[in-house]
Protein backbone atom coordinates (compact mmCIF):
# COMPACT_ATOMS: atom_id res chain seq x y z
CA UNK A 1 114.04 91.71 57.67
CA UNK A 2 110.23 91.49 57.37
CA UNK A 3 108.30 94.06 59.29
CA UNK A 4 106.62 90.71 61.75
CA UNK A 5 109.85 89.45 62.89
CA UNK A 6 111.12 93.43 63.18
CA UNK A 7 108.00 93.83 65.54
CA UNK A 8 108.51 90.46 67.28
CA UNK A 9 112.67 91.43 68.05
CA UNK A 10 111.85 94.97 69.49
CA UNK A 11 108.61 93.34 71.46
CA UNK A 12 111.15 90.78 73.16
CA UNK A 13 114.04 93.50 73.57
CA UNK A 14 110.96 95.97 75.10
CA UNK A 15 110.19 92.90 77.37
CA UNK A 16 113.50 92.12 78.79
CA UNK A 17 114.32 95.65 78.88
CA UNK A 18 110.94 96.28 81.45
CA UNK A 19 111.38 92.91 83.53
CA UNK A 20 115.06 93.98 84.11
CA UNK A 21 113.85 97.69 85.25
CA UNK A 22 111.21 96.24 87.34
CA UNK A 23 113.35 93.47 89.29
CA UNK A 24 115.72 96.12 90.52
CA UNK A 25 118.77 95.05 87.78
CA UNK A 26 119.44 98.69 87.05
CA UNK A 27 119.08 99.64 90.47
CA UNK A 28 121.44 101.78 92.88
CA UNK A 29 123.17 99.56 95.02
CA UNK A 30 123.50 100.77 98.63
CA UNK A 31 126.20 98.46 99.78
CA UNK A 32 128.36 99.06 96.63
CA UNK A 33 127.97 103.23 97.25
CA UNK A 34 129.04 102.78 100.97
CA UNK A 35 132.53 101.53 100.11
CA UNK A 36 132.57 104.92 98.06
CA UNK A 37 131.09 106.46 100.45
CA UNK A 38 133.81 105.43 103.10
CA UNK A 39 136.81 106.51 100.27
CA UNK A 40 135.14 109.75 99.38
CA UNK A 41 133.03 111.20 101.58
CA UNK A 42 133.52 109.79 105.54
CA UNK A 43 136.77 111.87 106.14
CA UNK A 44 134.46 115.18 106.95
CA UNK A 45 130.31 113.56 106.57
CA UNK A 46 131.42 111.18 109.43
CA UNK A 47 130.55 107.52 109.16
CA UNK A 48 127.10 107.77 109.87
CA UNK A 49 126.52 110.97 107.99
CA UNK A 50 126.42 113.07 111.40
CA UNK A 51 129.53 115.16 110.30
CA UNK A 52 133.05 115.32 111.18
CA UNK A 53 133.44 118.08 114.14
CA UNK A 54 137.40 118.03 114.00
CA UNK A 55 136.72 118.29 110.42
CA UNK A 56 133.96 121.31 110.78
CA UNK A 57 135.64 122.82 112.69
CA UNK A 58 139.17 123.40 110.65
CA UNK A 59 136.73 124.16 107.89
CA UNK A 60 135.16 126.77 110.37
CA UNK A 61 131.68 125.20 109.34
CA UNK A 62 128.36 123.98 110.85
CA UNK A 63 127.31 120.92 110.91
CA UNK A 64 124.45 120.21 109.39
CA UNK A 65 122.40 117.04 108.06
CA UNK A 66 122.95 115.34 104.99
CA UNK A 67 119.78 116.35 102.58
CA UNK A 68 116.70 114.45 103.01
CA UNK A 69 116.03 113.63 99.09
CA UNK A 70 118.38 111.91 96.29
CA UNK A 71 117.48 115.01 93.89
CA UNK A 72 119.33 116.95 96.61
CA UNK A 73 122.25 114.96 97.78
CA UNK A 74 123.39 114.21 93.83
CA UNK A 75 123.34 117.83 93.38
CA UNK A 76 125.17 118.62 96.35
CA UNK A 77 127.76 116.08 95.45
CA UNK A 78 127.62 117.23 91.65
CA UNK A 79 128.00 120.97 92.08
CA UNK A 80 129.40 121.13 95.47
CA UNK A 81 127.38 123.67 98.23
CA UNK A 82 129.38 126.00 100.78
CA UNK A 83 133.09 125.46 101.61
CA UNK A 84 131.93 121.79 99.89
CA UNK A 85 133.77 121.51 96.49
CA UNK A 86 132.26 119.43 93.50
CA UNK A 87 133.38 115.56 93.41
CA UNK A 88 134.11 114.80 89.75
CA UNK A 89 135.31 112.12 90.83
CA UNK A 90 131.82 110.62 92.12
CA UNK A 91 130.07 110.55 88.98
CA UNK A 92 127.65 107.86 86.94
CA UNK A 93 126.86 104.59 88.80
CA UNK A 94 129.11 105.55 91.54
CA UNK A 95 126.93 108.31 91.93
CA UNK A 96 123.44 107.10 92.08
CA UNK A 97 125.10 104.19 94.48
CA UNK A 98 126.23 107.01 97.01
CA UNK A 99 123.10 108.58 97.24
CA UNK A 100 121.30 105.24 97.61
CA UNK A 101 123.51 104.59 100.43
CA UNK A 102 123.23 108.24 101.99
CA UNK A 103 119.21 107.40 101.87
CA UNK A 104 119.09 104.12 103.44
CA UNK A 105 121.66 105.97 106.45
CA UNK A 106 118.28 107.76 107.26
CA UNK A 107 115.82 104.41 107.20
């Protein structure tokens, strides 16, 4: 392949790669992380992320907020905090769509 049309084909694949990043393609996608959400998490975060108090209190926890930034609630779910064990199971797109869900709870 001549080096042009090289440099042309990885302009055009650069191009598409940028418009899809900036129109949100790649995105998290709240609605898709709050039927996750509601399989994995609502049993003891509660539906609207308040908590579970029948929950929290067989755990013989407090209840406390979800965290305020995506940084914090991906590690949370990642490595687990407190009584709160690590979900595996939540992982890759799943993931960032949970915590994009968790965030808009707070809007």
């Amino acid at each position: 392949m001549r080096p042009t049309t090289r440099s042309i084909i990885e302009f055009a694949l650069a191009s598409i790669i940028l418009a899809l990043c900036s129109t949100g393609a790649w995105a998290a996608d709240a609605a898709a992380g709050k039927a996750v959400y509601a399989a994995k998490c609502r049993s003891c975060h509660g539906a609207n992320g308040e908590g579970n108090p029948s929950m929290a209190k067989a755990l013989k926890v407090e209840l406390k907020p979800l965290s305020d930034t995506s940084a914090d609630v991906k590690k949370v779910i990642t490595d687990g905090q407190g009584k709160m064990k690590p979900m595996p199971s939540v992982a890759g797109a799943d993931l960032d769509n949970v915590v994009a869900y968790v965030q808009s709870m707070k809007k």
